[in-house]
Protein backbone atom coordinates (compact mmCIF):
# COMPACT_ATOMS: atom_id res chain seq x y z
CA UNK A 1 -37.15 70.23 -53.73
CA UNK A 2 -39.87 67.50 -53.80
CA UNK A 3 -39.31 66.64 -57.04
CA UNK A 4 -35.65 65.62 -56.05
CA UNK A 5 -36.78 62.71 -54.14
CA UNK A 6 -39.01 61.13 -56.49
CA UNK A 7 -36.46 58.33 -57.92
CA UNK A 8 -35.60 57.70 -54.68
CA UNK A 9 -38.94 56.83 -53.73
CA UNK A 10 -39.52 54.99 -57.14
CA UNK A 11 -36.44 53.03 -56.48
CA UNK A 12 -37.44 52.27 -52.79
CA UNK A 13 -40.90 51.11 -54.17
CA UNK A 14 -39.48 48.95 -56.56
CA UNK A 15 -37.08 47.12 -54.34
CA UNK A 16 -39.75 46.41 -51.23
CA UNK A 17 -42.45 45.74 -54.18
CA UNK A 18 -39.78 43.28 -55.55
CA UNK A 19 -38.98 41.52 -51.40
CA UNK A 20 -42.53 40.87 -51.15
CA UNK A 21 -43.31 39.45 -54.59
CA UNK A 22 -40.24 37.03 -54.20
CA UNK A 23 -41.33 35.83 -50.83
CA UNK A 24 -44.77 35.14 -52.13
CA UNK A 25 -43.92 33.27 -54.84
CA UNK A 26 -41.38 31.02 -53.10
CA UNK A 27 -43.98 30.56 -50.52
CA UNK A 28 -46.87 29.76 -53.52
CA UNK A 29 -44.29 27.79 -55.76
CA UNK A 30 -41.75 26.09 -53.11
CA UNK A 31 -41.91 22.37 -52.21
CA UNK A 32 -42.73 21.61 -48.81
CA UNK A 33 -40.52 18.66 -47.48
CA UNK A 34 -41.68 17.01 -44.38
CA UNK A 35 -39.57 17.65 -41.39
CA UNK A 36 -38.14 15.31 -39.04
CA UNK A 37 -35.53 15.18 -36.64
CA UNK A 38 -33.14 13.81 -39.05
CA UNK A 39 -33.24 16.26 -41.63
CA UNK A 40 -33.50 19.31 -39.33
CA UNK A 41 -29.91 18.19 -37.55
CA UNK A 42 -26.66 19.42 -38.92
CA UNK A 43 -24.45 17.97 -40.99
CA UNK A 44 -21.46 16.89 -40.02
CA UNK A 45 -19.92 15.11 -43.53
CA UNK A 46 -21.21 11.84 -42.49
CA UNK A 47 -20.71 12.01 -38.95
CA UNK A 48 -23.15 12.42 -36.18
CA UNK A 49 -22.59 15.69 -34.49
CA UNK A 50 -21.64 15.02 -30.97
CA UNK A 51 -20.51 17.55 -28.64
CA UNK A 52 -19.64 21.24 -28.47
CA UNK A 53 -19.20 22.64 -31.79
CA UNK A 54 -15.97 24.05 -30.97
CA UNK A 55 -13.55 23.82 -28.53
CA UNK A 56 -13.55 26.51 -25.50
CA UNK A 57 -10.44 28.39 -25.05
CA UNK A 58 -8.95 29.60 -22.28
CA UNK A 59 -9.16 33.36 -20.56
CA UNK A 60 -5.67 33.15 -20.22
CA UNK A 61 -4.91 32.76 -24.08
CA UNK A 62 -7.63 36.20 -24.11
CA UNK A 63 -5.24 37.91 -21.64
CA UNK A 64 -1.89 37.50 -23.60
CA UNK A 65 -3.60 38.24 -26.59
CA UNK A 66 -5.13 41.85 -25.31
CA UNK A 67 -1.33 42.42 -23.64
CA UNK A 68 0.21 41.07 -27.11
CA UNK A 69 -1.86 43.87 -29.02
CA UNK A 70 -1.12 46.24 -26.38
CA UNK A 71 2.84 46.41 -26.93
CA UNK A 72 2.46 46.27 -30.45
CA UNK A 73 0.61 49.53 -30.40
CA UNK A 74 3.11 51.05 -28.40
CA UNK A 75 5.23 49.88 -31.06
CA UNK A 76 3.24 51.42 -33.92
CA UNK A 77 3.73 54.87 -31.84
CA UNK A 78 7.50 54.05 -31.50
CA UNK A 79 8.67 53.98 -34.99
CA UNK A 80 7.28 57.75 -36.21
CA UNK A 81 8.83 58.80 -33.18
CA UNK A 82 12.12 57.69 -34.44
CA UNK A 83 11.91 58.55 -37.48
CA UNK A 84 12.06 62.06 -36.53
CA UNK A 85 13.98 61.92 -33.21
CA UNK A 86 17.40 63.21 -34.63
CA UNK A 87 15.92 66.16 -36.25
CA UNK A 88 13.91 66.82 -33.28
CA UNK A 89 16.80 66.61 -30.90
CA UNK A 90 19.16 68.73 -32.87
CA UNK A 91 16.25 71.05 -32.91
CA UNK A 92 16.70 71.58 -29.16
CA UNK A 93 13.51 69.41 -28.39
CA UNK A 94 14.61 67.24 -25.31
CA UNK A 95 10.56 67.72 -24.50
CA UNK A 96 10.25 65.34 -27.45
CA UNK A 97 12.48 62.55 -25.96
CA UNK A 98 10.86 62.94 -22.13
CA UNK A 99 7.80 62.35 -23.29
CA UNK A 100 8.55 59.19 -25.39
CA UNK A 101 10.44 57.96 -22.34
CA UNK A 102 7.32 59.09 -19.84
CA UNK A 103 4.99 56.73 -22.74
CA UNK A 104 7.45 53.90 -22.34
CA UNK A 105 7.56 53.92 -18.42
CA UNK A 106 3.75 54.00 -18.35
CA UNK A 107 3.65 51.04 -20.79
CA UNK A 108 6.91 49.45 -18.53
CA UNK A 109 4.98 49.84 -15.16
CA UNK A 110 2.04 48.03 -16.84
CA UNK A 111 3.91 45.09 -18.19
CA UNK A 112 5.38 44.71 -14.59
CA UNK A 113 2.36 44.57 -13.12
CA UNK A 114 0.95 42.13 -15.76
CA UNK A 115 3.70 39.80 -14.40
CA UNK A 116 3.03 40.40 -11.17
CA UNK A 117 -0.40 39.26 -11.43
CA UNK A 118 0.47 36.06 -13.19
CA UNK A 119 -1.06 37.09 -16.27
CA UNK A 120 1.68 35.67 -18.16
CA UNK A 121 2.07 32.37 -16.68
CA UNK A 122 0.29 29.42 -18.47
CA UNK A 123 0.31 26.45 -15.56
CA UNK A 124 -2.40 27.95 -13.31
């Protein structure tokens, strides 16, 4: 079974053998520029870089967004479950419909709350 693992191990060779001889030779054969403050800041086309690199956004745009994906998930679960609700129903399968209406009083309840606490409101 040995004998199986042999290019693997050729091929691992190889690779690390070829990492360490290109980091040796672009230590050996690089340029070495002097550093200074100026070249070690970032570019900014032109400009100098002054303040946060980008702007902080508010927990409240989080919030919506977590709630947002929320009810579209309980959409995604919502359309299969149409899509077969007449042939369940005719079927005899009122089970089926009580526990699509139990999912959508759970997810109900939850948005109710979510108003409740304010999570919806933008002008706190």
């Amino acid at each position: 079974m040995l004998p199986d693992y042999i290019p693997v191990l050729i091929q691992i060779v190889i690779a690390s053998g070829f990492a360490i001889a290109t980091l040796i030779a672009s230590a050996l054969l690089g340029k070495r520029a002097l550093r200074n403050k100026v070249k070690d800041s970032a570019y900014e086309c032109g400009m100098l870089p002054v303040g946060e690199g980008q702007a902080r956004f508010s927990v409240k745009f989080y919030l919506v967004a977590m709630l947002f994906v929320l009810f579209d998930i309980e959409v995604v679960f919502l359309y299969p479950w149409a899509a077969v609700y007449r042939q369940e129903i005719s079927e005899g399968g009122l089970v089926f419909f009580w526990s699509m209406l139990g999912f959508v009083m759970i997810l109900f309840v939850a948005y109710l709350y979510a108003l409740k606490k304010g999570a919806l409101e933008w002008r706190n």
